[in-house]
Protein backbone atom coordinates (compact mmCIF):
# COMPACT_ATOMS: atom_id res chain seq x y z
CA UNK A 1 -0.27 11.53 8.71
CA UNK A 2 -0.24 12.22 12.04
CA UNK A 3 0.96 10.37 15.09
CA UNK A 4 -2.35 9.12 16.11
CA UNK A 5 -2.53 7.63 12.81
CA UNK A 6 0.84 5.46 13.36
CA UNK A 7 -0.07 4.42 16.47
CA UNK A 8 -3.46 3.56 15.11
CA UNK A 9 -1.36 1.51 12.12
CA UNK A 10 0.71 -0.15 14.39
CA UNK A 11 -1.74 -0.96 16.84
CA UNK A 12 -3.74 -2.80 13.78
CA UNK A 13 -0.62 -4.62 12.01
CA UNK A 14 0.09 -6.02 15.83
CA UNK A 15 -3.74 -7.34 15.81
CA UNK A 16 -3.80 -9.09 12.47
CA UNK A 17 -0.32 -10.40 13.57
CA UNK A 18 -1.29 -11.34 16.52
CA UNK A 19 -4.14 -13.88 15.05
CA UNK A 20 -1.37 -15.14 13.12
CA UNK A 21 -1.88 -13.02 9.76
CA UNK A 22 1.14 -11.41 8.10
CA UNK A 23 0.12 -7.58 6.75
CA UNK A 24 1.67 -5.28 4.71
CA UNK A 25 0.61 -1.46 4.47
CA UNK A 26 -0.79 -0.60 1.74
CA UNK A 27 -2.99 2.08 0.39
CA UNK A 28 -2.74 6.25 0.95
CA UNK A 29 -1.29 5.53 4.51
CA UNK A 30 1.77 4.41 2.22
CA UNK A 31 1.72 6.92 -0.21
CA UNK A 32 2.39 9.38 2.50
CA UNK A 33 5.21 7.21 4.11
CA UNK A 34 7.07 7.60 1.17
CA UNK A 35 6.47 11.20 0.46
CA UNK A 36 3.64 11.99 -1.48
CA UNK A 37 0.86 14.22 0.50
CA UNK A 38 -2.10 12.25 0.76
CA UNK A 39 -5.41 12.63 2.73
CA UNK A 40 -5.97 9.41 4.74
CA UNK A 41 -9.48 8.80 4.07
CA UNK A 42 -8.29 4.83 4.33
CA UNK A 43 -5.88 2.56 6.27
CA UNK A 44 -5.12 0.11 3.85
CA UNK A 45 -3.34 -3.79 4.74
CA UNK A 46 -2.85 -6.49 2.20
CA UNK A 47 -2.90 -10.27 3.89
CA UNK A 48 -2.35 -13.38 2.30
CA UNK A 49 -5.57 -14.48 0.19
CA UNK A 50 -5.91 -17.78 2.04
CA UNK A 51 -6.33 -15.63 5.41
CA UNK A 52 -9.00 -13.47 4.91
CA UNK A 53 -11.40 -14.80 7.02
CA UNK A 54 -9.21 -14.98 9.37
CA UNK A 55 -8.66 -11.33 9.15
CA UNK A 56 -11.48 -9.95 9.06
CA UNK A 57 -12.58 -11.85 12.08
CA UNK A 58 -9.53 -10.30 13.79
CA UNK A 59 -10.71 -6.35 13.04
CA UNK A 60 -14.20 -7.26 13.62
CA UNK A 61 -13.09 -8.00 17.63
CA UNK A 62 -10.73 -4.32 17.05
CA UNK A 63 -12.06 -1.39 20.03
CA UNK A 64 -13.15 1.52 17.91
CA UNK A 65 -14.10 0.09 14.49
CA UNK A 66 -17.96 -0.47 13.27
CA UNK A 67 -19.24 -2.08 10.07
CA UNK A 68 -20.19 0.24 7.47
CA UNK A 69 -23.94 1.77 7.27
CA UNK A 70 -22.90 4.44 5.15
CA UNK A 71 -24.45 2.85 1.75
CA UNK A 72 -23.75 5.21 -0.89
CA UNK A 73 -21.47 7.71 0.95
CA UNK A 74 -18.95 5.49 1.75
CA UNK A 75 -15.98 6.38 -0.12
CA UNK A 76 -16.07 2.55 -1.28
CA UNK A 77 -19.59 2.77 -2.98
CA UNK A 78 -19.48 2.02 -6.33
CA UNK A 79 -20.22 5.64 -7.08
CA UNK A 80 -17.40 7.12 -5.15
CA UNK A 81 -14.48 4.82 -5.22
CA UNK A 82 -11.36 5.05 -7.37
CA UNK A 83 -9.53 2.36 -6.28
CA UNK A 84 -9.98 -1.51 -6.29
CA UNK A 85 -12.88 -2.32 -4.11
CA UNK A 86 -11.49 -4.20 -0.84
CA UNK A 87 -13.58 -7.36 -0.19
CA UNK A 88 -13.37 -6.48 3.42
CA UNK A 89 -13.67 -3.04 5.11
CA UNK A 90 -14.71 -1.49 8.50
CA UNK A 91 -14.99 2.39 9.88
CA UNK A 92 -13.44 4.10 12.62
CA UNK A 93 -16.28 4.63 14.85
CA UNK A 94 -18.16 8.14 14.26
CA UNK A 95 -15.64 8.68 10.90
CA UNK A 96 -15.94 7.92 7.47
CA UNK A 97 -12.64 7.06 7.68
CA UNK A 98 -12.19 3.15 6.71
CA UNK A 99 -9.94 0.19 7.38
CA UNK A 100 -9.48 -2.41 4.61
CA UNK A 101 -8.00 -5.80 3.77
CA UNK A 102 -6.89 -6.42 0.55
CA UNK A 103 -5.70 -9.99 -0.64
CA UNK A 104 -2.25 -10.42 -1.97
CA UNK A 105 -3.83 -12.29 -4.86
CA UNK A 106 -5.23 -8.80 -6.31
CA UNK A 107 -2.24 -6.55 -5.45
CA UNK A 108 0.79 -8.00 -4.80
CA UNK A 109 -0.23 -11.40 -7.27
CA UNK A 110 3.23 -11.34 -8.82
CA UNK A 111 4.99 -12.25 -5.64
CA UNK A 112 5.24 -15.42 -3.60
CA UNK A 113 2.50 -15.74 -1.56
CA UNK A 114 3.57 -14.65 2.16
CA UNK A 115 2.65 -17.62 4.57
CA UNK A 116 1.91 -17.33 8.50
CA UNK A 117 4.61 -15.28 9.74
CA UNK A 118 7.18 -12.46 7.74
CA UNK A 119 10.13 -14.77 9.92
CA UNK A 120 13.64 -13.18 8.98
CA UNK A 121 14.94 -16.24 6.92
CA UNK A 122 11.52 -15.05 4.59
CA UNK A 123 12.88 -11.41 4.15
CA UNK A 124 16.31 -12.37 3.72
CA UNK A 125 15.23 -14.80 0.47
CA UNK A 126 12.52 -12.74 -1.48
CA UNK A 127 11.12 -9.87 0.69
CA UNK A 128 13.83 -8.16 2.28
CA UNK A 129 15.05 -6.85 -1.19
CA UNK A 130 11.05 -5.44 -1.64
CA UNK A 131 9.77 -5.05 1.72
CA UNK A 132 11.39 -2.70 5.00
CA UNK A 133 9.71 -1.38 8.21
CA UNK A 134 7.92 1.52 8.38
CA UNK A 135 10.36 2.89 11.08
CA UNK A 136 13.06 2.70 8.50
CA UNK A 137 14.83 5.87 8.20
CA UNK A 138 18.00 4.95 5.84
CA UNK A 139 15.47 3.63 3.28
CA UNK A 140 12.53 5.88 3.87
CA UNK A 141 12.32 10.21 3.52
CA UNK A 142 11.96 12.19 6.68
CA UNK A 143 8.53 13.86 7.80
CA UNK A 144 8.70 17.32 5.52
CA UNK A 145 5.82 19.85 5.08
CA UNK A 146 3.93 19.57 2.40
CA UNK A 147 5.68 15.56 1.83
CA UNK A 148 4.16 13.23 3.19
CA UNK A 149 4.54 11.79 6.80
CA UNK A 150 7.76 10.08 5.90
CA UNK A 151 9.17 7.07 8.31
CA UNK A 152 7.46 5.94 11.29
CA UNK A 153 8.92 7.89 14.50
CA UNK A 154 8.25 4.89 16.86
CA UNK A 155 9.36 1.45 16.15
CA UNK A 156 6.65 0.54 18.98
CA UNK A 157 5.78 -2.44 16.91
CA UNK A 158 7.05 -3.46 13.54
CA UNK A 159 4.35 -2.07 10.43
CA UNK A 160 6.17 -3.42 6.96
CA UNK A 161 5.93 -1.85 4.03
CA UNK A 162 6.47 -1.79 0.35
CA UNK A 163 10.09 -0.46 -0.75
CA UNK A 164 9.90 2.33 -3.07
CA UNK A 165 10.86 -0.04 -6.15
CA UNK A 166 8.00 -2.31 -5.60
CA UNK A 167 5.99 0.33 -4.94
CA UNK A 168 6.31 1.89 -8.37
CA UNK A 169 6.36 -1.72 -10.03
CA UNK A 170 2.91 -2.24 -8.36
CA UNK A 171 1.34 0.31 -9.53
CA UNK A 172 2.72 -0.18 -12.89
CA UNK A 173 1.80 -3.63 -13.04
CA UNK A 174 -1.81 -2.33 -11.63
CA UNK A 175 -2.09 -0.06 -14.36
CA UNK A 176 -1.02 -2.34 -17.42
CA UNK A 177 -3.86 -4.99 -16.31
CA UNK A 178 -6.59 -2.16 -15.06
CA UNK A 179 -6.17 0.69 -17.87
CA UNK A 180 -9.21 0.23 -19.27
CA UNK A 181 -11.35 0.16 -16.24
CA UNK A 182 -11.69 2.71 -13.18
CA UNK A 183 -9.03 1.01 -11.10
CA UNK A 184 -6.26 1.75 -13.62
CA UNK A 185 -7.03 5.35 -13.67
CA UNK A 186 -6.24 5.32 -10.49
CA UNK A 187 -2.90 3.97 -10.60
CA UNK A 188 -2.60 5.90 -13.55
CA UNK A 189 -2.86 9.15 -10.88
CA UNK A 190 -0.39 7.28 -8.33
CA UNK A 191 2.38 6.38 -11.27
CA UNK A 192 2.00 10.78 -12.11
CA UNK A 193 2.91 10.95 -8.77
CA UNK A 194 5.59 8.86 -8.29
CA UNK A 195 7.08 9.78 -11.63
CA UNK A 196 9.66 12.36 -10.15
CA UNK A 197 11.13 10.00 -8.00
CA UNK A 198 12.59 8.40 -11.18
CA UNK A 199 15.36 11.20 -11.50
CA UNK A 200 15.87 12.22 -7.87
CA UNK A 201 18.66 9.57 -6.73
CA UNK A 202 18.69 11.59 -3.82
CA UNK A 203 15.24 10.54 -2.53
CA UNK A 204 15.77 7.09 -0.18
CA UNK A 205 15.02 3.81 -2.30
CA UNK A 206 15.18 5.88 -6.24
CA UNK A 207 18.30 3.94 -6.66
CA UNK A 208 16.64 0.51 -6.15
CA UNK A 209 13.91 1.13 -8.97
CA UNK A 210 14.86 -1.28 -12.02
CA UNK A 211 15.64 -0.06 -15.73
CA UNK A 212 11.91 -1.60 -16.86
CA UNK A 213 10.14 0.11 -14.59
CA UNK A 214 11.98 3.06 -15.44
CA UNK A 215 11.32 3.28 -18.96
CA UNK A 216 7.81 2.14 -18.37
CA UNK A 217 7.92 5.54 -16.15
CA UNK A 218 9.45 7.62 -18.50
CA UNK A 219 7.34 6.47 -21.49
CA UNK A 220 3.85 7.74 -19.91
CA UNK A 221 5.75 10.79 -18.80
CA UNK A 222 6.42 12.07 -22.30
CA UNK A 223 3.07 11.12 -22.95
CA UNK A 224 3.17 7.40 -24.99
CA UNK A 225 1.24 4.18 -24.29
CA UNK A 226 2.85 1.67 -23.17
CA UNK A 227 3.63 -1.10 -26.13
CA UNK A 228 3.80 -4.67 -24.31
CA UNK A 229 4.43 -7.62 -26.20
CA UNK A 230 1.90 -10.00 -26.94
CA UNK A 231 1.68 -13.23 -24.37
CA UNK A 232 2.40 -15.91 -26.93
């Protein structure tokens, strides 16, 4: 990612923010934060369900993005997309490159809803443990060829994102209640990516990953299905 992308990121988290709608990053933009390669075809936000609207409505009034009138070449056409299909989604003017809104309700659902504002006394209760800025470099990897964009150079305006522990339980969780449709091959391909980071204490946030999500890691690694009990 380069730095017309983070200044692009940050410029849209202070937008949705500033029409009083809390954002987290979310997406291939993330990926690449925490060190896997990724094309950004996508600059992905999750909001709190109940402030969609509200949302959208802010992007929709953003310089520089256009609704989509690509139809079946838009990388979220039922024919071409691998993830989750965004309710909401906009282009970068002259790009095929999108912006999307996701609602917590479909990604994040095992959380407590976020409510108007990410104040401090929120992190400090439930997020802080799961959530960090994208300018964090203690808890995030470094920019590195060939790895990703790592942490934000400019703390210009605050972009949260996903620790690396609820990353990987995301995308678990995303797989166990997708695999048998599209979306959980997907995460399927993010979890193969993120697998290495189970080992490697030495990459920022590996030591934060719990023992269930490690196992659940492990297992698909050597090649087994995951065996969850049944909900009684």
């Amino acid at each position: 990612m380069i730095d017309t992308f983070e200044c692009l990121i940050a410029s849209l988290a202070e937008t949705l923010n500033g029409a009083e709608v809390p954002c987290i990053l979310w997406g291939q933009c993330l990926l690449n934060i925490h060190g896997i390669a990724s094309s950004i075809d996508s600059i992905d936000f999750v909001v709190p369900t109940a402030y969609l609207n509200e949302a959208s409505k802010a992007l929709d009034n953003f310089r520089g993005l256009v609704p989509c009138t690509y139809g079946h070449d838009c990388l979220w056409s039922p024919k071409k997309r691998k993830a989750e299909e965004p309710p909401y989604h906009l282009h970068l003017e002259a790009s095929t490159v999108t912006v999307a809104l996701y609602v917590q309700a479909r990604i994040l659902w095992f959380l407590p809803e976020i409510g108007s504002c990410l104040t401090l006394e929120e992190q400090q209760l439930y997020l802080l443990p799961r959530l960090i800025l994208a300018s964090n470099s203690t808890a995030l990897p470094p920019r590195r060829p060939d790895r990703g964009s790592g942490f934000f150079m400019s703390g210009k305006y605050p972009v949260i994102v996903p620790r690396l522990c609820l990353l990987m339980e995301t995308f678990m969780r995303l797989y166990i209640r997708d695999k048998k449709k599209r979306e959980g091959a997907y995460a399927r391909t993010v979890i193969r990516l993120l697998t290495p980071y189970v080992e490697n204490e030495e990459h920022p946030g590996s030591v934060e990953i719990s023992d269930l999500v490690r196992r659940h890691y492990e297992t698909l690694a050597r090649g087994d299905e995951l065996v969850l009990p049944r909900a009684p």
